[in-house]
Every structure is written in structure tokens, then in C-alpha cells.
PDB file of N, CA and C in Angstrom:
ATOM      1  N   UNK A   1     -45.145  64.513 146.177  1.00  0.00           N
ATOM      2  CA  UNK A   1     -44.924  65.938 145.985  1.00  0.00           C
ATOM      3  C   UNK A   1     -43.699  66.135 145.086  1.00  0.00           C
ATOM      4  N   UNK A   2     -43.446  67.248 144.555  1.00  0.00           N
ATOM      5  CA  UNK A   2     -42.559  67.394 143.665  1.00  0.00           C
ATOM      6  C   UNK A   2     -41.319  67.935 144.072  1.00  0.00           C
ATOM      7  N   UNK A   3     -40.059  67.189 143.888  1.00  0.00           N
ATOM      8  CA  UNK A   3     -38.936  67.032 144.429  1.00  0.00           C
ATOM      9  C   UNK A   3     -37.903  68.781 144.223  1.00  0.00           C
ATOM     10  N   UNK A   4     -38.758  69.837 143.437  1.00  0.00           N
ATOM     11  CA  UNK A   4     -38.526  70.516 143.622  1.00  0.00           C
ATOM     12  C   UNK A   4     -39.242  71.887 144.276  1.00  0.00           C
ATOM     13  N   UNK A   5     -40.145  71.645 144.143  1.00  0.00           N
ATOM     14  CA  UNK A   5     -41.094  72.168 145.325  1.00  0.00           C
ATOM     15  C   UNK A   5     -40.291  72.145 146.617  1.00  0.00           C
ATOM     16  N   UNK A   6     -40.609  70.857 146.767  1.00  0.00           N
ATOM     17  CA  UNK A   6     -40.056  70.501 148.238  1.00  0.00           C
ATOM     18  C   UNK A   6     -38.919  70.795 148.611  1.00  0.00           C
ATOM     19  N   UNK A   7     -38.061  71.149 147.735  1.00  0.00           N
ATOM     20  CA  UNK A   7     -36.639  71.811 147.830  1.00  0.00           C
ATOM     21  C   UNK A   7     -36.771  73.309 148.115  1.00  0.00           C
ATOM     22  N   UNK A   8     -37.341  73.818 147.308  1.00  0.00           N
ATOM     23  CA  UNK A   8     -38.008  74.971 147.964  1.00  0.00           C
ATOM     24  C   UNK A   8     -38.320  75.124 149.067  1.00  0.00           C
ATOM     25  N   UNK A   9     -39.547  75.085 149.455  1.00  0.00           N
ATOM     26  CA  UNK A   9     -39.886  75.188 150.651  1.00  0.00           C
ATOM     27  C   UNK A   9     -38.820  75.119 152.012  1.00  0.00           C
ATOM     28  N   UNK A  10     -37.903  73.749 151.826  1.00  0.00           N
ATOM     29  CA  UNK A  10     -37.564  73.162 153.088  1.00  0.00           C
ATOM     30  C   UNK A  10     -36.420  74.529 153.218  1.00  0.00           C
ATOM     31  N   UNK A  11     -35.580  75.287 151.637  1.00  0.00           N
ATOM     32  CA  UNK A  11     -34.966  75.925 151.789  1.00  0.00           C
ATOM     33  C   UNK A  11     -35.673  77.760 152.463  1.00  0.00           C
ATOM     34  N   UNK A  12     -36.774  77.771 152.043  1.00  0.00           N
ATOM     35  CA  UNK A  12     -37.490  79.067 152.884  1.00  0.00           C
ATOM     36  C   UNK A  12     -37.612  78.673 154.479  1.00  0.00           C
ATOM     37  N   UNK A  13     -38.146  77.630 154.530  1.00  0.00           N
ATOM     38  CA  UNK A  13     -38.380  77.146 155.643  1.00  0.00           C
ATOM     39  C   UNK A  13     -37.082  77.118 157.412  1.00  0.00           C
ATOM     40  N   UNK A  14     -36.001  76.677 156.265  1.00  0.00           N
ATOM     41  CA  UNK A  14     -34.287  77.018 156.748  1.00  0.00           C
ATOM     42  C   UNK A  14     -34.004  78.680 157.161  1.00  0.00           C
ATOM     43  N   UNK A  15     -34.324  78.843 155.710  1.00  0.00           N
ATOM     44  CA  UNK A  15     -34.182  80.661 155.775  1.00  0.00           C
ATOM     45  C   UNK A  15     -35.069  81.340 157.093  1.00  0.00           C
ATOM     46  N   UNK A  16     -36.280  80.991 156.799  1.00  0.00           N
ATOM     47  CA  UNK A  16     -36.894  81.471 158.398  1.00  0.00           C
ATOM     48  C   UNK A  16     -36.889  81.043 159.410  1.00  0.00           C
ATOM     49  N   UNK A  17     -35.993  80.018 159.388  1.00  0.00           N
ATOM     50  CA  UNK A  17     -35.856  79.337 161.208  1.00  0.00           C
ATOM     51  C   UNK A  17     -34.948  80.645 161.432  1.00  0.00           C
ATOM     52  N   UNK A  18     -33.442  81.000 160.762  1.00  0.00           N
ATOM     53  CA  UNK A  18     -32.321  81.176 160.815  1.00  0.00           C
ATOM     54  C   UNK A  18     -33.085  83.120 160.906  1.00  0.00           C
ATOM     55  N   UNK A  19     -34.126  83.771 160.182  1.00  0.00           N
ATOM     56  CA  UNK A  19     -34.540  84.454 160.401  1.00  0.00           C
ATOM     57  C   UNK A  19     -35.049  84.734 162.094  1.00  0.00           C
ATOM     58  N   UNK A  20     -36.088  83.813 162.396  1.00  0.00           N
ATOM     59  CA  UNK A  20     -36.447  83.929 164.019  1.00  0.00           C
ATOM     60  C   UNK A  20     -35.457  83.890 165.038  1.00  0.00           C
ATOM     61  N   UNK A  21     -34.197  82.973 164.361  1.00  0.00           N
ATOM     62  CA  UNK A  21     -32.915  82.625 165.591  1.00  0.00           C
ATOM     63  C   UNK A  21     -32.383  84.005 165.532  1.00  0.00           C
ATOM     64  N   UNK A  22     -32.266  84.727 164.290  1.00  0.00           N
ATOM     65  CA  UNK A  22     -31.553  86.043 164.478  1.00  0.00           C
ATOM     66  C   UNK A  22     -32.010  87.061 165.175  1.00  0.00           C
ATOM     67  N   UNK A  23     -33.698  87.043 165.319  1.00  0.00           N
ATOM     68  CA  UNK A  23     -33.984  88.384 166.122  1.00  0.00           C
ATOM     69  C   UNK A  23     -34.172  87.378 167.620  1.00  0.00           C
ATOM     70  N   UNK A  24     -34.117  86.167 168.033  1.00  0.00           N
ATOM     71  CA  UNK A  24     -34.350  86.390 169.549  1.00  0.00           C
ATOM     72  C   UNK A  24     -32.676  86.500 169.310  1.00  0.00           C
ATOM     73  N   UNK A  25     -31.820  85.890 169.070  1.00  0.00           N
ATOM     74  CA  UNK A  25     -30.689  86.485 169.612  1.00  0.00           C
ATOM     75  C   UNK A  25     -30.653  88.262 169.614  1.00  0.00           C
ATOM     76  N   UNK A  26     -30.840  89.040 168.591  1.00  0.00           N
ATOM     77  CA  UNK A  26     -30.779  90.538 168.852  1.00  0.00           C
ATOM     78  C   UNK A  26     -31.073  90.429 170.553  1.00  0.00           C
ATOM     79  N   UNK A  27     -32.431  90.008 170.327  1.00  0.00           N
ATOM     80  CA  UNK A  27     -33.380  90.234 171.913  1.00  0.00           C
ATOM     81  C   UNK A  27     -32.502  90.322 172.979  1.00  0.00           C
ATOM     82  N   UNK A  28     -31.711  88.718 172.884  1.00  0.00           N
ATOM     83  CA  UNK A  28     -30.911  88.720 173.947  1.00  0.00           C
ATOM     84  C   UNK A  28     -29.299  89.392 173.813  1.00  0.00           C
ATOM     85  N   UNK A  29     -29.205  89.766 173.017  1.00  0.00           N
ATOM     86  CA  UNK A  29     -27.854  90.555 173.017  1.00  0.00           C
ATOM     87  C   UNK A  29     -28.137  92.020 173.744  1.00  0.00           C
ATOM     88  N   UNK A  30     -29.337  92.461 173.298  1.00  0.00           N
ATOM     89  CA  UNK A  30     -29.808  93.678 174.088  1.00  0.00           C
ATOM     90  C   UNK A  30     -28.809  95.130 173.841  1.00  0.00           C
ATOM     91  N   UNK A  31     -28.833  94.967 172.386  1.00  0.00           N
ATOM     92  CA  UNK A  31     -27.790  96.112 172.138  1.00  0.00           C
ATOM     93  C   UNK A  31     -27.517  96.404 170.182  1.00  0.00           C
ATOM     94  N   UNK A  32     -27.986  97.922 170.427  1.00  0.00           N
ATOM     95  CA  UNK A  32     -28.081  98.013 169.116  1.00  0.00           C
ATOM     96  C   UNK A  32     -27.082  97.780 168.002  1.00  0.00           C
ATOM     97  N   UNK A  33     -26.072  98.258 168.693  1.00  0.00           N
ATOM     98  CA  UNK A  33     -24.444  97.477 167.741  1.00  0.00           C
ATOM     99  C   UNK A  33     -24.715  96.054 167.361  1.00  0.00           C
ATOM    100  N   UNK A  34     -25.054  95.109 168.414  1.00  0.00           N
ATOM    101  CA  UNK A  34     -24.660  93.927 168.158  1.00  0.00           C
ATOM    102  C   UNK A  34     -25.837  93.189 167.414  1.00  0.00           C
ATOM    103  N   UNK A  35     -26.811  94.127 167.061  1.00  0.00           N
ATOM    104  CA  UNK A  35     -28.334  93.802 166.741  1.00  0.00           C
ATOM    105  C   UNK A  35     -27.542  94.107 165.217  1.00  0.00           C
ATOM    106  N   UNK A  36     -26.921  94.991 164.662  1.00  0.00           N
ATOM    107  CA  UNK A  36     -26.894  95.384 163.885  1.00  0.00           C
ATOM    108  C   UNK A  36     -26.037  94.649 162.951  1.00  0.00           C
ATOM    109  N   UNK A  37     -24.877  93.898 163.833  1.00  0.00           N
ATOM    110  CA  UNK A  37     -23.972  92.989 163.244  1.00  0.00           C
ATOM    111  C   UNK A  37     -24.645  91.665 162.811  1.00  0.00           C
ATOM    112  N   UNK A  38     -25.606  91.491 163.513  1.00  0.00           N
ATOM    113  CA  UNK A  38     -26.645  90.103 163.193  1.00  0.00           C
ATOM    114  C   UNK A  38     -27.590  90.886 162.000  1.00  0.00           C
ATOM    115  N   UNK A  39     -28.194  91.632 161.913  1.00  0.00           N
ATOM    116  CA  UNK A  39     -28.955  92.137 160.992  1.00  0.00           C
ATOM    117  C   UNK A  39     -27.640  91.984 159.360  1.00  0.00           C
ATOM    118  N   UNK A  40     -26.443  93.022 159.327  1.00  0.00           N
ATOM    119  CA  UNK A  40     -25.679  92.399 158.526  1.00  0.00           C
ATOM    120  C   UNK A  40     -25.570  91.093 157.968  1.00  0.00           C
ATOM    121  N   UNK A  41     -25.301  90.456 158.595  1.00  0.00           N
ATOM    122  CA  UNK A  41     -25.352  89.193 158.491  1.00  0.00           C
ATOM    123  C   UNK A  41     -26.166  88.418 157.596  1.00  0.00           C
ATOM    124  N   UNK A  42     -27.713  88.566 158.294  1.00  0.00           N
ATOM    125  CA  UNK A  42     -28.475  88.396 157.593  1.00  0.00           C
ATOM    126  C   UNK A  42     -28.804  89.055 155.938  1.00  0.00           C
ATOM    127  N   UNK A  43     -28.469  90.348 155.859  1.00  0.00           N
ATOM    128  CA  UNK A  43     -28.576  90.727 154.589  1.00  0.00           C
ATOM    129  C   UNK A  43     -27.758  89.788 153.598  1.00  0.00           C
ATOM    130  N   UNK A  44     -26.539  89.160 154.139  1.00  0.00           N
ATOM    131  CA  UNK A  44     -26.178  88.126 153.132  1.00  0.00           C
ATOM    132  C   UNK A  44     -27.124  86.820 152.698  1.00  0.00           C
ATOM    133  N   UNK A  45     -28.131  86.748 153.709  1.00  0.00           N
ATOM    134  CA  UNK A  45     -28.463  85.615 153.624  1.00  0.00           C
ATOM    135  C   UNK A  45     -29.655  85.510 152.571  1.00  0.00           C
ATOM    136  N   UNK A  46     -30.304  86.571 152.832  1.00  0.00           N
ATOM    137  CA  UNK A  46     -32.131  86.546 152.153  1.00  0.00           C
ATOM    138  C   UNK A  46     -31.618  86.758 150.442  1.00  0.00           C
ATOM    139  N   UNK A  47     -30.681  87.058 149.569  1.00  0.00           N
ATOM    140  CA  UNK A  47     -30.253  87.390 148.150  1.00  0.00           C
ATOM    141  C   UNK A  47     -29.888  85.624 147.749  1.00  0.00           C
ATOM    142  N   UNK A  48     -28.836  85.281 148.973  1.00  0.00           N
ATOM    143  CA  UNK A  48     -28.689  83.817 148.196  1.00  0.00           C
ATOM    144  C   UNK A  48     -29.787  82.987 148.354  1.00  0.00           C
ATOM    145  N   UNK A  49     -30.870  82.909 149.583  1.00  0.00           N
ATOM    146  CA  UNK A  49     -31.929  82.589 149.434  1.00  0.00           C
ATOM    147  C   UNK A  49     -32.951  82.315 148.021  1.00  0.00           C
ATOM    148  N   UNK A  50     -32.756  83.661 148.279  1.00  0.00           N
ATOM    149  CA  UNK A  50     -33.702  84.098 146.694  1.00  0.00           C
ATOM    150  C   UNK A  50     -33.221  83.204 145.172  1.00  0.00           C
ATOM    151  N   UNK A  51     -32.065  83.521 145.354  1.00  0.00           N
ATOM    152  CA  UNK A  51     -31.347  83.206 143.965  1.00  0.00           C
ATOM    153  C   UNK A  51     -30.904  80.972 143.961  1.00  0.00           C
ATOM    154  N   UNK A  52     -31.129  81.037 145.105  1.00  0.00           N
ATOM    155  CA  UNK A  52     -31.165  79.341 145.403  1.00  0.00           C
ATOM    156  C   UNK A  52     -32.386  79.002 145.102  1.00  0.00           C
ATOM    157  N   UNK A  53     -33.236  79.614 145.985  1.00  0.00           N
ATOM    158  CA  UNK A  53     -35.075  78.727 145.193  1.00  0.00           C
ATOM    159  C   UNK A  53     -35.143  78.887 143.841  1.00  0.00           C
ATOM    160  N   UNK A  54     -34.954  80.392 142.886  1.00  0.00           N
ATOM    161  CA  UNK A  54     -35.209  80.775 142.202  1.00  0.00           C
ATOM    162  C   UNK A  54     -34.635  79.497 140.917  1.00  0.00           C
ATOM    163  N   UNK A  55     -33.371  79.395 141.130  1.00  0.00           N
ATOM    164  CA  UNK A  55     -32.261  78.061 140.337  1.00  0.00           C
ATOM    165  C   UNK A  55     -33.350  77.133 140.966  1.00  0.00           C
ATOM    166  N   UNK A  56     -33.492  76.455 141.734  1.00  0.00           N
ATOM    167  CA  UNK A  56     -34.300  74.888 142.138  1.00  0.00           C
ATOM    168  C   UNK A  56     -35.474  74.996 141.173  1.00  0.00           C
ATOM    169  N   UNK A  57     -36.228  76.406 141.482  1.00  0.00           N
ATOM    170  CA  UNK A  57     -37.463  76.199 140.604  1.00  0.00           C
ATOM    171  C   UNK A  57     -37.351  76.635 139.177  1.00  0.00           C
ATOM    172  N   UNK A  58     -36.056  76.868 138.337  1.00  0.00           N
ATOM    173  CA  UNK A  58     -36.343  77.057 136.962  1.00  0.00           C
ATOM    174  C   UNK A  58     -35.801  75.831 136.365  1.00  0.00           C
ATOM    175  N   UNK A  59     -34.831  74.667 137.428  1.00  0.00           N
ATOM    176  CA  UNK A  59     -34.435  73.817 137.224  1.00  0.00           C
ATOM    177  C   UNK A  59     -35.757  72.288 137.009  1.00  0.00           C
ATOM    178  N   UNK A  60     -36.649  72.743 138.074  1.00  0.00           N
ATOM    179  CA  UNK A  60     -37.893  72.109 138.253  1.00  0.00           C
ATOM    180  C   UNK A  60     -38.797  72.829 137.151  1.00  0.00           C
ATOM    181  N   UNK A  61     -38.456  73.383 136.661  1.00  0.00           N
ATOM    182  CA  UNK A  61     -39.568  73.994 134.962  1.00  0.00           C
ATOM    183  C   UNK A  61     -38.966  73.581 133.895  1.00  0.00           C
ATOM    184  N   UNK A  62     -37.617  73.593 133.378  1.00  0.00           N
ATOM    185  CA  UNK A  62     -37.043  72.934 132.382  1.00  0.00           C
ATOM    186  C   UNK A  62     -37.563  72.210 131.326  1.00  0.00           C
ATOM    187  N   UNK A  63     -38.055  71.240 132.238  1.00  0.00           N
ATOM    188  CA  UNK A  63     -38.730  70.094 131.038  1.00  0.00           C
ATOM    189  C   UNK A  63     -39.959  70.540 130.543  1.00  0.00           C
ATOM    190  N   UNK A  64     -40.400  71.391 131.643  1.00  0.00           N
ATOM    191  CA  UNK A  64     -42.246  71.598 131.135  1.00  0.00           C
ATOM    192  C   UNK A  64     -42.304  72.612 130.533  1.00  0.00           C
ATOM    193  N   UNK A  65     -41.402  73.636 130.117  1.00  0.00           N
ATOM    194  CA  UNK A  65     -41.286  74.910 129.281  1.00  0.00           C
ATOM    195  C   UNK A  65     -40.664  74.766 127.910  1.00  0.00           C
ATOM    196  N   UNK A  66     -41.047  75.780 127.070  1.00  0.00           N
ATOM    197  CA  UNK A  66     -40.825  75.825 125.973  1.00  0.00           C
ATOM    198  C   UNK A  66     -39.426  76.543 125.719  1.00  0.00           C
ATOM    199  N   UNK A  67     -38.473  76.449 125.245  1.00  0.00           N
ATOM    200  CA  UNK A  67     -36.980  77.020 125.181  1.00  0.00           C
ATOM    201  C   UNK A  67     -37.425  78.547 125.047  1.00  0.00           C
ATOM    202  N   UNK A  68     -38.086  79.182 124.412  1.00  0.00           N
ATOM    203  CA  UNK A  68     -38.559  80.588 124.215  1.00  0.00           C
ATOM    204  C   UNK A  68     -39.046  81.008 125.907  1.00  0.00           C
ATOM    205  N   UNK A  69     -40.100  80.072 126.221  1.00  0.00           N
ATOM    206  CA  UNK A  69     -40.883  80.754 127.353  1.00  0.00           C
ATOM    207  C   UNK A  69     -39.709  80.682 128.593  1.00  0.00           C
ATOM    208  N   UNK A  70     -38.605  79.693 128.517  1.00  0.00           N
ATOM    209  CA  UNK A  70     -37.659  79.379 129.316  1.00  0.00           C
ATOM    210  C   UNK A  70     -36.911  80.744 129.359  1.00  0.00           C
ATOM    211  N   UNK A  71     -36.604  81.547 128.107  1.00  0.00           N
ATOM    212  CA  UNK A  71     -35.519  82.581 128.229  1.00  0.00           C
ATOM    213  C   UNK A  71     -36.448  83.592 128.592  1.00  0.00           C
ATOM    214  N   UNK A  72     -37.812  83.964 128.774  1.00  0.00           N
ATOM    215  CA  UNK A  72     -38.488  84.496 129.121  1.00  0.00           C
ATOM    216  C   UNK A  72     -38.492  84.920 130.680  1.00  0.00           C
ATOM    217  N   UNK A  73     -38.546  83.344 131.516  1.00  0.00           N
ATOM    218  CA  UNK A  73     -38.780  83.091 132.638  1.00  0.00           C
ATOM    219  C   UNK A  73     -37.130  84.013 132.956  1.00  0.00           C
ATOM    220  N   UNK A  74     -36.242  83.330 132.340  1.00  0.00           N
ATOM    221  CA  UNK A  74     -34.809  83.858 132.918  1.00  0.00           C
ATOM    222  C   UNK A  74     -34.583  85.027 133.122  1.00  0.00           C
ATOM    223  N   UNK A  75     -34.726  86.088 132.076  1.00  0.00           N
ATOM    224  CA  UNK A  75     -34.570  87.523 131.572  1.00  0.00           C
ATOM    225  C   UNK A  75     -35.760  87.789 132.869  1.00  0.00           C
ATOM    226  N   UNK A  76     -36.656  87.915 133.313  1.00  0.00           N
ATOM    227  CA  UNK A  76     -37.420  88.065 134.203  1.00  0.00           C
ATOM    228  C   UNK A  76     -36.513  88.213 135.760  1.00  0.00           C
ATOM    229  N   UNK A  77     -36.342  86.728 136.079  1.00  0.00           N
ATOM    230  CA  UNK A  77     -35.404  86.362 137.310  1.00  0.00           C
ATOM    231  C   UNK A  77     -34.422  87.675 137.250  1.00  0.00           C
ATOM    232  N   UNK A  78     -33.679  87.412 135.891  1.00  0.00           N
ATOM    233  CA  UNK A  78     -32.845  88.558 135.964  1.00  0.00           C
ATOM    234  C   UNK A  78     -32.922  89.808 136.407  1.00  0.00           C
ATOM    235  N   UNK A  79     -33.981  90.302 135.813  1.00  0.00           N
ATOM    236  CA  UNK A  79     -34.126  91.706 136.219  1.00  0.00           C
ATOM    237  C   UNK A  79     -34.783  91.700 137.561  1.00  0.00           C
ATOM    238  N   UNK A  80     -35.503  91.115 138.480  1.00  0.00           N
ATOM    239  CA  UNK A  80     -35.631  91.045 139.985  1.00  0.00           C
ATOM    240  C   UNK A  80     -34.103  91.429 140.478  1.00  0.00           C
ATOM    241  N   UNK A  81     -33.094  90.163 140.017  1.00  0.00           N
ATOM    242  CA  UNK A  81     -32.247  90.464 140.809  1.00  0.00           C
ATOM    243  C   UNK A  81     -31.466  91.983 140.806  1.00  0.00           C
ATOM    244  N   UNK A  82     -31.387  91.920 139.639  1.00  0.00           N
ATOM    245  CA  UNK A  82     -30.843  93.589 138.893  1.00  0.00           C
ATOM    246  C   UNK A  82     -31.116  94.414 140.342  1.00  0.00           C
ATOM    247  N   UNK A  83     -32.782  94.533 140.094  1.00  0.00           N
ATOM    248  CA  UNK A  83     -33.686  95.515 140.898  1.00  0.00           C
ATOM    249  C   UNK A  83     -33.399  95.412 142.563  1.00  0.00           C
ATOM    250  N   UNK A  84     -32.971  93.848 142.862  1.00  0.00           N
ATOM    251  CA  UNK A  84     -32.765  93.952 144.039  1.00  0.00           C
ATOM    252  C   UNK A  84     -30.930  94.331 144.843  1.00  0.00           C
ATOM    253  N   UNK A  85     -30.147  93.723 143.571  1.00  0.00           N
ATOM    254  CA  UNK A  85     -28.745  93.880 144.347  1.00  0.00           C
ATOM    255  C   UNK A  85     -27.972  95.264 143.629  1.00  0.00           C
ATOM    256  N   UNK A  86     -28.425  95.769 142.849  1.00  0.00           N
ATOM    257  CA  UNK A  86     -27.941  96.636 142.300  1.00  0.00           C
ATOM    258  C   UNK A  86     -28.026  98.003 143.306  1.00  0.00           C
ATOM    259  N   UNK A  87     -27.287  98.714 143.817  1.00  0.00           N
ATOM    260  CA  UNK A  87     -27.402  99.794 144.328  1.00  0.00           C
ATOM    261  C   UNK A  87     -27.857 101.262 143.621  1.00  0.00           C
ATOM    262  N   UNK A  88     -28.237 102.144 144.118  1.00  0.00           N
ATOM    263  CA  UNK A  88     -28.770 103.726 143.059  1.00  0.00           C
ATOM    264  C   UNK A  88     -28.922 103.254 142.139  1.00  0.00           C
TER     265      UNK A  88
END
């Protein structure tokens, strides 16, 4: 399998353990404050997520892309993130 694939994955895979651990803990905290401080939390987590696979897999395209289709792929990534961390 391909060594960046698999980097991928194992890193979503991380991301959603750490996802499920966060809501049974809410569960057991049993309180919307403290649900909310774990929810925080998490909002740090799912952006570097994103932006970690996103680097593994343009790092794992490199060789097989064309320098044009490469700045293509980038300017793309880019504007996701734009769309996602940018506020109003």
C-alpha cells in the first residue's frame, strides 16, 4: 500500500478515535459547560487534521503531477482552507 495513503488514513483514523473519546467523555461529564470546553477543544483539532492529510497527500502526488497541475492542486487546497478558517 502506499506509504502515503496509509499516512492518511492512520491520521483520520487518530482523528476519530480522539473524536468518539470526546463525546463519551461529554457523556460522562454530564454538563453542558464542560461539554462545551471539550467541543472547543476539538475545534482545534479537525483544521490541523485537515491541513496534515492534505500536506501528506500533495507530498504523496509530487512526483506523479505535472508542476502546472501541482500549482493547481495547491491554489485549490488553498481556497478550502480560506473557506474554512476564515471568519464572515
Amino acid at each position: 500500500m502506499d506509504k502515503a495513503a496509509m499516512s492518511m488514513a492512520i491520521l483520520r483514523m487518530l482523528s476519530g478515535s480522539l473524536e468518539l473519546t470526546a463525546a463519551i467523555v461529554m457523556i460522562r461529564l454530564n454538563s453542558v459547560e464542560k461539554a462545551l470546553v471539550v467541543n472547543s477543544m476539538l475545534a482545534l483539532v479537525g483544521p490541523l487534521v485537515l491541513i496534515s492529510t492534505t500536506a501528506i497527500g500533495l507530498v504523496g502526488l509530487s512526483d506523479k503531477l505535472s508542476p502546472a497541475k501541482m500549482i493547481w492542486v495547491m491554489a485549490g487546497v488553498a481556497c478550502l482552507l480560506i473557506g474554512i478558517l476564515r471568519k464572515g
